[in-house]
C-alpha atoms as a PDB file:
ATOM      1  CA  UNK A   1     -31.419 -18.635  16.292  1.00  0.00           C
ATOM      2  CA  UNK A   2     -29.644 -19.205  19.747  1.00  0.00           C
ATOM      3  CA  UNK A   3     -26.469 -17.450  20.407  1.00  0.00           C
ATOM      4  CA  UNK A   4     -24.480 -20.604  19.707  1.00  0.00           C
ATOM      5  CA  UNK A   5     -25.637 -21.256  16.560  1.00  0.00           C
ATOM      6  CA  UNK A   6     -25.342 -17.393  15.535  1.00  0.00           C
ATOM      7  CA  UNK A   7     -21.313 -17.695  16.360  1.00  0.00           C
ATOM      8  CA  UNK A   8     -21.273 -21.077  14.875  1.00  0.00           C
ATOM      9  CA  UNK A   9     -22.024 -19.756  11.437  1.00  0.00           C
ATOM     10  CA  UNK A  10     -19.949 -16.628  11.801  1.00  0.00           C
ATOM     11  CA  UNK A  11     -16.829 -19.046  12.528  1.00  0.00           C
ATOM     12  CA  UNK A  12     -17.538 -21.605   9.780  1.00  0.00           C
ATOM     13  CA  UNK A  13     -17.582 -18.709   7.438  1.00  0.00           C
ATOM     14  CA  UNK A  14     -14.340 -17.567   8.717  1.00  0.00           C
ATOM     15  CA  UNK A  15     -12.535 -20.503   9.098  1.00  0.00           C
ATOM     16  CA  UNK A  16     -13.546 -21.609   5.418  1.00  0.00           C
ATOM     17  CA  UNK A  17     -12.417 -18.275   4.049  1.00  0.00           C
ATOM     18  CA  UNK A  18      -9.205 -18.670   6.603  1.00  0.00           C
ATOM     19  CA  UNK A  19      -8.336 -21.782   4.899  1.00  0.00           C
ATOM     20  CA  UNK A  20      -8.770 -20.290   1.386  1.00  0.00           C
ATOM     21  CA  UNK A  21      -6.359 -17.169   1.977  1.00  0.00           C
ATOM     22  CA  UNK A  22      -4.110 -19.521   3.522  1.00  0.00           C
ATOM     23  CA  UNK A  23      -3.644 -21.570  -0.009  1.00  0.00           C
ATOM     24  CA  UNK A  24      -3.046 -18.006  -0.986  1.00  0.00           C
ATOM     25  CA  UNK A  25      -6.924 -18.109  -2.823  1.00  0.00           C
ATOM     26  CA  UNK A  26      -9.503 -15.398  -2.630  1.00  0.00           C
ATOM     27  CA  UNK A  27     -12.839 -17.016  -2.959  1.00  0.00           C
ATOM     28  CA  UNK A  28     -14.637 -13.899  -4.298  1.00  0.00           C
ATOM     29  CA  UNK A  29     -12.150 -13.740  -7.120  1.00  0.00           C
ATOM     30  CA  UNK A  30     -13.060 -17.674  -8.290  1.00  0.00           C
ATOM     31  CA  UNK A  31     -16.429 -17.059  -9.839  1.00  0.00           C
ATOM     32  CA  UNK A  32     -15.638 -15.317 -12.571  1.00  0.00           C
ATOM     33  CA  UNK A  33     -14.278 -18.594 -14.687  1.00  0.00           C
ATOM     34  CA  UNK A  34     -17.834 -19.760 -14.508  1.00  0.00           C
ATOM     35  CA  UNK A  35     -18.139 -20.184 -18.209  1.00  0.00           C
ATOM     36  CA  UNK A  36     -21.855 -18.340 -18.022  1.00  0.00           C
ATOM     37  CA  UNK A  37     -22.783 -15.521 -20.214  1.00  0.00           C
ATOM     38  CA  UNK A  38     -22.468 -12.864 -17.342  1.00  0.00           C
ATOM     39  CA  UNK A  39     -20.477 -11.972 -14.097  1.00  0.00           C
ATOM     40  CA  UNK A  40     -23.485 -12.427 -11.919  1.00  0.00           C
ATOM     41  CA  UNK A  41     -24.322 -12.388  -8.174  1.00  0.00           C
ATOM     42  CA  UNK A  42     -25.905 -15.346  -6.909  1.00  0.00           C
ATOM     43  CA  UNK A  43     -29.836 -15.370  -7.190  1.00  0.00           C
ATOM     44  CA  UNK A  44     -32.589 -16.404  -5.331  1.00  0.00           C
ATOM     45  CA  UNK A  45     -35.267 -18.291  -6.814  1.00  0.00           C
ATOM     46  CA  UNK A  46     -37.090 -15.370  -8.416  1.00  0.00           C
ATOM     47  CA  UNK A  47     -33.779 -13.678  -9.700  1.00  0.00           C
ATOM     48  CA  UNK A  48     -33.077 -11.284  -6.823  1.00  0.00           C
ATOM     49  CA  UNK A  49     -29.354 -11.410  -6.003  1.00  0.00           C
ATOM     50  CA  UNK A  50     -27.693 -12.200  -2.618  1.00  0.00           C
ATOM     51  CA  UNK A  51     -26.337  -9.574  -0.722  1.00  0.00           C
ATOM     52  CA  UNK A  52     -23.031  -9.219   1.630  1.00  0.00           C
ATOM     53  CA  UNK A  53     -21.977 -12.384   3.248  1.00  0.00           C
ATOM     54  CA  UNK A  54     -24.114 -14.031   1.454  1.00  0.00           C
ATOM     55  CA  UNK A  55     -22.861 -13.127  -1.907  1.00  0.00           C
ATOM     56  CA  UNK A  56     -19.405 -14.015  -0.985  1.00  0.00           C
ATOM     57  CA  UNK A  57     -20.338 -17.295   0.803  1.00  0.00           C
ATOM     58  CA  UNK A  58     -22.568 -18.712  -2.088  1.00  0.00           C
ATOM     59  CA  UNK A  59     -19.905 -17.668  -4.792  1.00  0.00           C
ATOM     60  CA  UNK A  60     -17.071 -19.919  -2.546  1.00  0.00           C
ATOM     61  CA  UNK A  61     -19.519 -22.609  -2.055  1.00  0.00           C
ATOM     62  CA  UNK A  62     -20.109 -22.760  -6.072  1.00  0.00           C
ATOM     63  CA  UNK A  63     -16.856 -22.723  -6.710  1.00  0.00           C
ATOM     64  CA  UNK A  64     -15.855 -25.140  -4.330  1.00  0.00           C
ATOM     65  CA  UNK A  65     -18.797 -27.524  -5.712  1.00  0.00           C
ATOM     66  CA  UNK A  66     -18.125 -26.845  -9.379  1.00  0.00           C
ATOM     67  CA  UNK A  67     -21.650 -25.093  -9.796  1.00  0.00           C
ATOM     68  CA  UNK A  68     -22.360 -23.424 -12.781  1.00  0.00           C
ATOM     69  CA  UNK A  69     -25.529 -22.108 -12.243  1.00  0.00           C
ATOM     70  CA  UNK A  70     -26.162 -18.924  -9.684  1.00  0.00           C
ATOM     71  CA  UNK A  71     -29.582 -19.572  -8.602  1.00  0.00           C
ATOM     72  CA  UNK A  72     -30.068 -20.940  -5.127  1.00  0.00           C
ATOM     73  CA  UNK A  73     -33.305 -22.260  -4.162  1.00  0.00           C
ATOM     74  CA  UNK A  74     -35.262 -23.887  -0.732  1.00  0.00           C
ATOM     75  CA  UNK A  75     -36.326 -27.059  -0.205  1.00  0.00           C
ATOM     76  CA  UNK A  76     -39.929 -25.928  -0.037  1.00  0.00           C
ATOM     77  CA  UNK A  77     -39.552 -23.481  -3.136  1.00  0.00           C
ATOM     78  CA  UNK A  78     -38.276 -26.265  -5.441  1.00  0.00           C
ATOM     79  CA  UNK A  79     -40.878 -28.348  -4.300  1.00  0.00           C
ATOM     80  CA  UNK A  80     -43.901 -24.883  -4.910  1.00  0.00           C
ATOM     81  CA  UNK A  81     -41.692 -24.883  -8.868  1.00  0.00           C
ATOM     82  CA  UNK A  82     -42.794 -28.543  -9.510  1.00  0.00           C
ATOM     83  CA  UNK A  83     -39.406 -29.845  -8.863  1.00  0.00           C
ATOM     84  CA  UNK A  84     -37.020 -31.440  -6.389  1.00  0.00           C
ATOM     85  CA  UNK A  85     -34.041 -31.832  -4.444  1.00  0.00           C
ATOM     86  CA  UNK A  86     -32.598 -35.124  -5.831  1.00  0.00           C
ATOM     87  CA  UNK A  87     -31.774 -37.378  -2.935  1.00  0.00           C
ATOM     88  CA  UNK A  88     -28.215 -37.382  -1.115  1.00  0.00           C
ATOM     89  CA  UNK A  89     -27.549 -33.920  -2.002  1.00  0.00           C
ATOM     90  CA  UNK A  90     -26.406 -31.578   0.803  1.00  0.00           C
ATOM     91  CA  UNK A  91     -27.350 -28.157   1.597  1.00  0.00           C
ATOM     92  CA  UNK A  92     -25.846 -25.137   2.160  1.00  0.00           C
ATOM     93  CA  UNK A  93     -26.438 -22.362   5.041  1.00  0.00           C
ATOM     94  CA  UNK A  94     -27.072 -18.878   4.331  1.00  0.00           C
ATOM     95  CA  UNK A  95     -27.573 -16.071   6.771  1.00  0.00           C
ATOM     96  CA  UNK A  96     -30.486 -13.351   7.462  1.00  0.00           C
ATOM     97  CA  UNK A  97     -29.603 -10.601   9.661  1.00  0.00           C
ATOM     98  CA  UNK A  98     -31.953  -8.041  10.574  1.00  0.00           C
ATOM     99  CA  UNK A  99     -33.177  -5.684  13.615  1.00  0.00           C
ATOM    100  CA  UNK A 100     -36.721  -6.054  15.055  1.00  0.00           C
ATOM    101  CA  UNK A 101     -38.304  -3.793  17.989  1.00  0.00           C
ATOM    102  CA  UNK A 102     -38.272  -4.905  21.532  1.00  0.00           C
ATOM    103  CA  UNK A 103     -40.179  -2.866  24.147  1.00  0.00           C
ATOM    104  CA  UNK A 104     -38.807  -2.942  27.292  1.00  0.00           C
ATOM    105  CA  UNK A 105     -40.089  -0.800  30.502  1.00  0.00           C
ATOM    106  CA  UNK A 106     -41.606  -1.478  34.110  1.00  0.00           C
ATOM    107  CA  UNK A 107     -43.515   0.095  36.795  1.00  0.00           C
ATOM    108  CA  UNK A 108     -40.358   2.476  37.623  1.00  0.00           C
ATOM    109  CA  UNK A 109     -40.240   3.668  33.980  1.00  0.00           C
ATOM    110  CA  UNK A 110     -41.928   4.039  30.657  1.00  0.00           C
ATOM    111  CA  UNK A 111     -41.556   1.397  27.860  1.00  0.00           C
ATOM    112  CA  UNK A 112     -38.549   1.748  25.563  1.00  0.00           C
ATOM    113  CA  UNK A 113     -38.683   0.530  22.280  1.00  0.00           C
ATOM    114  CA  UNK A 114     -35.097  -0.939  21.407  1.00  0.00           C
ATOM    115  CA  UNK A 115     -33.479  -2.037  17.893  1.00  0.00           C
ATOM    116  CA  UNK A 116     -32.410  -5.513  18.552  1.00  0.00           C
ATOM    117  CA  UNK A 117     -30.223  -7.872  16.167  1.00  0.00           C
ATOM    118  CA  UNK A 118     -32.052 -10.514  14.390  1.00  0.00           C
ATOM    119  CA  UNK A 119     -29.617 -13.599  13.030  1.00  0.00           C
ATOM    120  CA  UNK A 120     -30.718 -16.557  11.536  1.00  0.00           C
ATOM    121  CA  UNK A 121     -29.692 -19.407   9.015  1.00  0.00           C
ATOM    122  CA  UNK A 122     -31.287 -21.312   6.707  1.00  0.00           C
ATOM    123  CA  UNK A 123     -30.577 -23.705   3.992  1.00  0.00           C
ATOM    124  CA  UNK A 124     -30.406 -23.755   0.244  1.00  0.00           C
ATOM    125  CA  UNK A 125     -29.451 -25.993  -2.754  1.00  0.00           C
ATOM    126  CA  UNK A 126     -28.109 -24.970  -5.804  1.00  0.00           C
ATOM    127  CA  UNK A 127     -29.865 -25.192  -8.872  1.00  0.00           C
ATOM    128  CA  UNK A 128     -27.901 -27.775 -10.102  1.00  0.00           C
ATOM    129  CA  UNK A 129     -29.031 -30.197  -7.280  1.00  0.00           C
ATOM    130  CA  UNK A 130     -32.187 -30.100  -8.241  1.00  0.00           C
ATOM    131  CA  UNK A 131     -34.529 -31.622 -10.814  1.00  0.00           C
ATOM    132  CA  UNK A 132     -37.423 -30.424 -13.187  1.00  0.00           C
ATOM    133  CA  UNK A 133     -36.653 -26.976 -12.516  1.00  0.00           C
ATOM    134  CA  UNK A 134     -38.623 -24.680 -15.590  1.00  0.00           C
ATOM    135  CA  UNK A 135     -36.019 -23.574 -18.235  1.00  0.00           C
ATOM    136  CA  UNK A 136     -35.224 -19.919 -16.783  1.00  0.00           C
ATOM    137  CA  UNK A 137     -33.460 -21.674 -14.483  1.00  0.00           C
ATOM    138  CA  UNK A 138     -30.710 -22.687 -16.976  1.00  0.00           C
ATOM    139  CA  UNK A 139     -27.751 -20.732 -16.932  1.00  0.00           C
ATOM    140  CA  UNK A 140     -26.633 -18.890 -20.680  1.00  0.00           C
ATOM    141  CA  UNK A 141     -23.263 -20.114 -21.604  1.00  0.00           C
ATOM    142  CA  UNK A 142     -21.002 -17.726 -22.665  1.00  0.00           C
ATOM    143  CA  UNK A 143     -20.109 -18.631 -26.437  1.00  0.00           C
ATOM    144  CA  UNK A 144     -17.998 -15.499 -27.149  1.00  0.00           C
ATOM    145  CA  UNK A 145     -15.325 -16.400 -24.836  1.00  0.00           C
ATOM    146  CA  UNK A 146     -12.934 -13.306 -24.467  1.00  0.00           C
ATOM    147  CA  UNK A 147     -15.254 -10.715 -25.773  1.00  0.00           C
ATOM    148  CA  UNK A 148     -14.704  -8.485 -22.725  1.00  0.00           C
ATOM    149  CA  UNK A 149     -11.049  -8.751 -23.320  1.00  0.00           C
ATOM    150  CA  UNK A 150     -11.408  -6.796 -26.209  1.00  0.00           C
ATOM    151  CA  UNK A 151      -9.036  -3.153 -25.594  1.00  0.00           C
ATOM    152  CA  UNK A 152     -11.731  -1.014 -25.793  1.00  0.00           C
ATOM    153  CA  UNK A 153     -13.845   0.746 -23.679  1.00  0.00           C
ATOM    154  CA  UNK A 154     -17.004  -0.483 -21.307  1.00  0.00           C
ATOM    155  CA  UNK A 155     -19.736   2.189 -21.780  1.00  0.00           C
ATOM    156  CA  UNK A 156     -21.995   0.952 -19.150  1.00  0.00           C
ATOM    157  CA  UNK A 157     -18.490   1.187 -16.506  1.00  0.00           C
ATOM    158  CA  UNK A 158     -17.801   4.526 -18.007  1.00  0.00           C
ATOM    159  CA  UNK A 159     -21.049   6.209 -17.297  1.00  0.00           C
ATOM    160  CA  UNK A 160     -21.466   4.380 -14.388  1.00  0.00           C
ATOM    161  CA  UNK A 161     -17.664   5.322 -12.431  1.00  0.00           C
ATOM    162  CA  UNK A 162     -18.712   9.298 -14.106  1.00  0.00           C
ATOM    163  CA  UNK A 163     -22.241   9.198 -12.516  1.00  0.00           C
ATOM    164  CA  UNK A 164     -20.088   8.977  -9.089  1.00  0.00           C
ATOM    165  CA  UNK A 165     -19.094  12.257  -9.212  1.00  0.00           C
ATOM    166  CA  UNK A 166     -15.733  11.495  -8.240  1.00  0.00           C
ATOM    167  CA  UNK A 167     -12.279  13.408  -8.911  1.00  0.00           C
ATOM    168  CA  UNK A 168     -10.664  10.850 -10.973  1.00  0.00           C
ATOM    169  CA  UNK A 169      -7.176  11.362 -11.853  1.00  0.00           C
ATOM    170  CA  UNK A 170      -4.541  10.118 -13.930  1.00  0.00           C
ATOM    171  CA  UNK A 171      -1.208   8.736 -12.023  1.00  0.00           C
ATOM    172  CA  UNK A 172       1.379   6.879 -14.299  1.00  0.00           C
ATOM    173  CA  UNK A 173       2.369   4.725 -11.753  1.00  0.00           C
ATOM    174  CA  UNK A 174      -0.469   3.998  -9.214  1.00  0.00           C
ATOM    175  CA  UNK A 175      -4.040   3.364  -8.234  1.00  0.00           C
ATOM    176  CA  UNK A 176      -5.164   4.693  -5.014  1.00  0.00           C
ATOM    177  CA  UNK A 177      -7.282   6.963  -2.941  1.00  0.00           C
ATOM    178  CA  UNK A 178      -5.922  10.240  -1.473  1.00  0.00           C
ATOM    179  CA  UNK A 179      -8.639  11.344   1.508  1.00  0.00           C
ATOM    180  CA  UNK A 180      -6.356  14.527   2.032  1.00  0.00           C
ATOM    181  CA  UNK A 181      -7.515  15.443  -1.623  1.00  0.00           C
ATOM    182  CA  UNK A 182     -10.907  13.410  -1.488  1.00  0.00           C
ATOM    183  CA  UNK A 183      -9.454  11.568  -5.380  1.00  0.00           C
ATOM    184  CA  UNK A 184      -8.906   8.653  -6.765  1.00  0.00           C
ATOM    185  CA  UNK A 185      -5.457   8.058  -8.773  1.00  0.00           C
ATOM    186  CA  UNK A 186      -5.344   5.538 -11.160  1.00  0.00           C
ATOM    187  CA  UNK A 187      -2.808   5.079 -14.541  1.00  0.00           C
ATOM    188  CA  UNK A 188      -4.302   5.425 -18.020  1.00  0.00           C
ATOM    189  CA  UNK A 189      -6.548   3.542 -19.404  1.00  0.00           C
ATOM    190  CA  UNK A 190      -4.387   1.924 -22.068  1.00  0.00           C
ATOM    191  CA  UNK A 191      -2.065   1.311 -19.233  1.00  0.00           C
ATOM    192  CA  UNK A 192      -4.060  -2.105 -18.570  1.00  0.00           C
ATOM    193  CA  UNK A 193      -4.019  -5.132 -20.423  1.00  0.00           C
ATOM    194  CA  UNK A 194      -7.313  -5.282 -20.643  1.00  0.00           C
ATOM    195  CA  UNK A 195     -10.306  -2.991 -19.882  1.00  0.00           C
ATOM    196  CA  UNK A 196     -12.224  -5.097 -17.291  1.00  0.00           C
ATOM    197  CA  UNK A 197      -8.603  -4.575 -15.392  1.00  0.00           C
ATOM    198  CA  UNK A 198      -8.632  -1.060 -15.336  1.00  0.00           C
ATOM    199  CA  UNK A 199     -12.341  -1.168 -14.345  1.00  0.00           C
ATOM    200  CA  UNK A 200     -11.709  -3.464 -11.340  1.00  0.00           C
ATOM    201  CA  UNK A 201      -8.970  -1.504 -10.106  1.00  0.00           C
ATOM    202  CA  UNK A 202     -11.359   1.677 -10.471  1.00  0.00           C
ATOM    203  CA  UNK A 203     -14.183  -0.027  -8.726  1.00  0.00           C
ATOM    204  CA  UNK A 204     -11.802  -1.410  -5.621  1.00  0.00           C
ATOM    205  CA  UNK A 205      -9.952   2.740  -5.205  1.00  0.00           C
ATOM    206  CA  UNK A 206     -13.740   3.888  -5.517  1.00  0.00           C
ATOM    207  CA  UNK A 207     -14.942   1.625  -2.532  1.00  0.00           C
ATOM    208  CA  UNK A 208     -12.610   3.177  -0.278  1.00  0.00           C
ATOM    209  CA  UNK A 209     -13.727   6.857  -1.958  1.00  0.00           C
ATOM    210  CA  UNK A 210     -17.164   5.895  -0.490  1.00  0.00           C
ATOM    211  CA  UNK A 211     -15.295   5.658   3.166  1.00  0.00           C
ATOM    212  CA  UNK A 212     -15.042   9.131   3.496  1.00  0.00           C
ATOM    213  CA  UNK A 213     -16.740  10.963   6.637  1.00  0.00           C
ATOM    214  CA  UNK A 214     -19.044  13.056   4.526  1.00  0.00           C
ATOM    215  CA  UNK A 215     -20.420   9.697   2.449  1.00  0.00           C
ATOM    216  CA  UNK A 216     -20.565   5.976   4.197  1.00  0.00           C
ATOM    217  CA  UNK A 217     -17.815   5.975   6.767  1.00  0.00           C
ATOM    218  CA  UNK A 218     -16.556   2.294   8.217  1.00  0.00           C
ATOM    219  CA  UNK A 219     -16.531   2.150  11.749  1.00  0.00           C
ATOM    220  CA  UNK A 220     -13.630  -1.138  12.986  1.00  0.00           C
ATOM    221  CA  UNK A 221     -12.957  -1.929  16.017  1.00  0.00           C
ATOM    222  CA  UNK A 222     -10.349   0.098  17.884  1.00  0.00           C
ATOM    223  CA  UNK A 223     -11.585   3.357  16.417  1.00  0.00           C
ATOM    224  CA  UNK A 224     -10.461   5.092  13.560  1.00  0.00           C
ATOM    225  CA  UNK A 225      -6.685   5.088  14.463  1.00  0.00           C
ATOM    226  CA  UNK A 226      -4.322   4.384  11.514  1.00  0.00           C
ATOM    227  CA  UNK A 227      -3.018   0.914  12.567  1.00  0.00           C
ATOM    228  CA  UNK A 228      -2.010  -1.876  10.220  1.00  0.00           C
ATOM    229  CA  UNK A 229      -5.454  -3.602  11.615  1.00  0.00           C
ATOM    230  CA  UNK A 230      -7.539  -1.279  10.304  1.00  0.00           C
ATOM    231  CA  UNK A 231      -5.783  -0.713   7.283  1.00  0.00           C
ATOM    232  CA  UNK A 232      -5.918  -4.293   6.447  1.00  0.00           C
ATOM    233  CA  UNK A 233      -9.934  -4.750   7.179  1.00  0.00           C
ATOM    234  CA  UNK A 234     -10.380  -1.109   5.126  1.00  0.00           C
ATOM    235  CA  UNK A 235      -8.336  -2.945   2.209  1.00  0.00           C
ATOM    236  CA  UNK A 236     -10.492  -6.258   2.767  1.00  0.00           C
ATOM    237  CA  UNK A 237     -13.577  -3.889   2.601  1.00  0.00           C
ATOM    238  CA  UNK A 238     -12.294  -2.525  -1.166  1.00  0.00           C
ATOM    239  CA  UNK A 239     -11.577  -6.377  -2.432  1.00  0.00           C
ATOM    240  CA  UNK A 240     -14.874  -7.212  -1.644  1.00  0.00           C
ATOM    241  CA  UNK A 241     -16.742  -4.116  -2.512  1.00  0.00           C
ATOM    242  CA  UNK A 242     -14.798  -4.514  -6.287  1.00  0.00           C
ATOM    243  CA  UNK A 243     -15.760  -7.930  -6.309  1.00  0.00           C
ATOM    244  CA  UNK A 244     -19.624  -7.071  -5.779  1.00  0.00           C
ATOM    245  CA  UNK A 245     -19.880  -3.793  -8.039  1.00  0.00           C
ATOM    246  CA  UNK A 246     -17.878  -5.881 -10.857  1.00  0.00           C
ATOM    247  CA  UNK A 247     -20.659  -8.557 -10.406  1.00  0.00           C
ATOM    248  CA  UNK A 248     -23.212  -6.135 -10.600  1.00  0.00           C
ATOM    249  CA  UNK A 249     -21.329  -4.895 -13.911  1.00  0.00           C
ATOM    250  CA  UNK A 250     -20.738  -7.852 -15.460  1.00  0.00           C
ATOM    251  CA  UNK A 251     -17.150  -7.090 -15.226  1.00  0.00           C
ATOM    252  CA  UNK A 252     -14.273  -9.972 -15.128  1.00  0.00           C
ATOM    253  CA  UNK A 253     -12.539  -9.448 -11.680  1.00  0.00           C
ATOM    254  CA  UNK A 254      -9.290 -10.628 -11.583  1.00  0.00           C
ATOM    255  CA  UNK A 255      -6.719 -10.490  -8.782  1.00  0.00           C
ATOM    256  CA  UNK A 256      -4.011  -7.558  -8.741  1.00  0.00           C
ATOM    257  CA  UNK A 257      -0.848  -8.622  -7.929  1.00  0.00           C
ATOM    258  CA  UNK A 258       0.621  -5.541  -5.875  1.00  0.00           C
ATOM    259  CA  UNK A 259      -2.238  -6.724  -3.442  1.00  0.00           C
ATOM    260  CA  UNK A 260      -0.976 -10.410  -2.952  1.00  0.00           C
ATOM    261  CA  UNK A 261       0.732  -8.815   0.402  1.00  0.00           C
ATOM    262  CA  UNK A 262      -2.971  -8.285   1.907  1.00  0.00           C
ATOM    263  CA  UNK A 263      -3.169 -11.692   2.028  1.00  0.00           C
ATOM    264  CA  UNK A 264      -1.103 -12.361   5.311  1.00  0.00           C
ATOM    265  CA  UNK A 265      -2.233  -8.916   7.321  1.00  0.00           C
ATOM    266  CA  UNK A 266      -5.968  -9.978   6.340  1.00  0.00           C
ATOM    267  CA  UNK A 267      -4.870 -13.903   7.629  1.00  0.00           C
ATOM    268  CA  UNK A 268      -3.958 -11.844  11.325  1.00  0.00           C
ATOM    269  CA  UNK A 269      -7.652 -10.151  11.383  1.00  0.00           C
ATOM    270  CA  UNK A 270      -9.505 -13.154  10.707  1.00  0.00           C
ATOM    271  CA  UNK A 271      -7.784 -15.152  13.183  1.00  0.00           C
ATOM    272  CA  UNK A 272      -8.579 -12.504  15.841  1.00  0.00           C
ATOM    273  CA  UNK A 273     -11.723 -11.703  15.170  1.00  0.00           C
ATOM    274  CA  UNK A 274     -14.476 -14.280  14.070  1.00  0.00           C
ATOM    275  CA  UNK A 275     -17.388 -11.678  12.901  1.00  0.00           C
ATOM    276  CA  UNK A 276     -14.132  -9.843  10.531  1.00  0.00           C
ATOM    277  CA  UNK A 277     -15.266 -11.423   6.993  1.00  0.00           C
ATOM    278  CA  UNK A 278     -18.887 -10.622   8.164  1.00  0.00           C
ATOM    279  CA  UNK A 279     -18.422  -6.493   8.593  1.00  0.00           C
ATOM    280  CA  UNK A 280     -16.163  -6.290   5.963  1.00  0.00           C
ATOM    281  CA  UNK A 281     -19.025  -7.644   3.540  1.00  0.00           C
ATOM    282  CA  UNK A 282     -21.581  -5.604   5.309  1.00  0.00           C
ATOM    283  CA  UNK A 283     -19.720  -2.715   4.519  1.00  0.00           C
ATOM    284  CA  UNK A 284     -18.624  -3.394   0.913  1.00  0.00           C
ATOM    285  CA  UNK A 285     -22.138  -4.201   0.652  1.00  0.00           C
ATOM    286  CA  UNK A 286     -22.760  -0.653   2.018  1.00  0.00           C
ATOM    287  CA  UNK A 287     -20.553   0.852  -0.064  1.00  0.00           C
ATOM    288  CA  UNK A 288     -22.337  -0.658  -3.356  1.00  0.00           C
ATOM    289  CA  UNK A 289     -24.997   0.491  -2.629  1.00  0.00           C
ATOM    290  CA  UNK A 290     -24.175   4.056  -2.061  1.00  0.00           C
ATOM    291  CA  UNK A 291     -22.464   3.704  -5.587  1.00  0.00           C
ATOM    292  CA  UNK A 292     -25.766   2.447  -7.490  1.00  0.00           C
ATOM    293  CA  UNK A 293     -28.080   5.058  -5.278  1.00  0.00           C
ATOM    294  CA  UNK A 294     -25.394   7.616  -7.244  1.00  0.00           C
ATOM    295  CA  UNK A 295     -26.830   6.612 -10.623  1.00  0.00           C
ATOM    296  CA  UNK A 296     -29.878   8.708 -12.283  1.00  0.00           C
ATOM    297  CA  UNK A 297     -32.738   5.847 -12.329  1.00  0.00           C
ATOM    298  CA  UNK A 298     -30.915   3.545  -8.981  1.00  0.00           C
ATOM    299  CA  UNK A 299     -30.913   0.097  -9.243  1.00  0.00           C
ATOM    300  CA  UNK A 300     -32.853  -1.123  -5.771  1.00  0.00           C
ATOM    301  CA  UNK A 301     -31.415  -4.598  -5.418  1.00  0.00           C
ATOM    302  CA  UNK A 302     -32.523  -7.562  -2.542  1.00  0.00           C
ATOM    303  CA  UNK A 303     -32.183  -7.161   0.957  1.00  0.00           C
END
């Protein structure tokens, strides 16, 4: 993909997500009034999930089209299925971003072999859009609507958040992270309306836990000074990170309110800088990750 094209797609992304947070909306908070059986990432066509960007993009771009159903699929891989893109329907760009070797050298030196970015977009359709597709393509409906509202404990969450390792204390009064004291705060469990609340709020203080120096530390622009920029793109980093490890949970995010002020510091970064959105899912992405490779038998997911 030409250079062009590469910051075309990093400023449709933002300026689509700009427009959301500017109707006050958080597009990775949407998905979860799906109405299918599971919180899910979106899938590819043989049931990996969508990572970063990606994730975040294809959940706004299902919400924003009504879609139901989280797989995504080719042109060319509906057609290898036995089915088909039904005519008029329009596609939707994804990104692949990679690093590939490129020697350099000449006769005053020896080759160098150099890490190079690799970007590149490509299109999909959602499930929906297409035809004849074989039945494990068709989403579960959830029948036991408000079964995870239910004020009792999520075992899978709780031996997941314990497999961490982290100090996790009890504050009456607040959630957050303290680095001096390398813990995470956060009020009782009964505190919270509802468990898949309290988990949320555990999985967004234990993204920036995973920040620290000694684990997977985010490097923004301007260094690591304490300045409201970087404390708004850390705080972006925890929404999104919560958003993906409740997906991966099958937990019911749902917006907290004493975070509705993020809205207008994370409007200021976007506008600024066009490849923003992208880091901060790379990172939350990161951060994921470093959570799951925590757990005894680590769940490998899609590149």
């Amino acid at each position: 993909m030409s250079t062009t094209n590469r910051k075309d797609s990093y400023a449709e992304i933002t300026n689509a997500i700009l427009s959301d947070l500017e109707k006050g909306i958080r597009p990775w908070v949407q998905p979860w009034a799906s109405g299918t059986r599971n919180t899910s990432r979106p899938l590819r066509h043989n049931g990996e999930p969508y990572r970063g960007i990606n994730t975040l993009w294809l959940w706004r771009e299902a919400s924003v089209a009504g879609y139901r159903n989280p797989h995504w699929l080719t042109y060319r891989q509906a057609q290898e299925l036995g089915a088909h893109v039904r005519r008029g329907e329009k596609s939707t760009q994804v990104v692949y971003a990679n690093l590939y070797t490129k020697t350099e050298g000449d006769d005053a030196r020896e080759p160098e072999a150099r890490r190079v970015p690799f970007f590149k977009a490509y299109s999909v359709f959602n499930a929906e859009q297409v035809e004849n597709l074989p039945e494990r393509f068709t989403p579960q409906v959830d029948t036991e609507e408000g079964s995870n509202f239910e004020n009792e404990p999520n075992p899978q969450a709780v031996e997941f958040f314990a497999n961490t390792g982290a100090a996790i204390r009890e504050d009456k009064e607040h959630a957050r992270y303290s680095i001096l004291e390398d813990a995470v705060y956060i009020p009782p469990f009964r505190a919270f309306e509802n468990p898949d609340r309290y988990y949320s709020t555990l999985a967004h203080e234990l993204t920036h836990w995973t920040g620290h120096p000694k684990r997977s530390p985010r490097k923004f622009p301007g260094g690591m000074d304490f300045t409201p920029s970087t404390y708004a793109r850390e705080e972006l980093v925890a929404e999104l990170g919560a958003a993906f490890l409740c997906a991966d949970l099958g937990i019911n995010l749902t917006p907290r309110p004493d975070h509705a002020d993020y809205i207008g510091h994370w409007l200021q970064v976007l506008r600024h800088d066009k490849r923003a959105i992208v880091q901060a899912a790379a990172y939350a992405q990161r951060a994921t990750d470093f959570l799951h490779a925590l757990q005894p038998q680590a769940i490998t997911q899609a590149a």
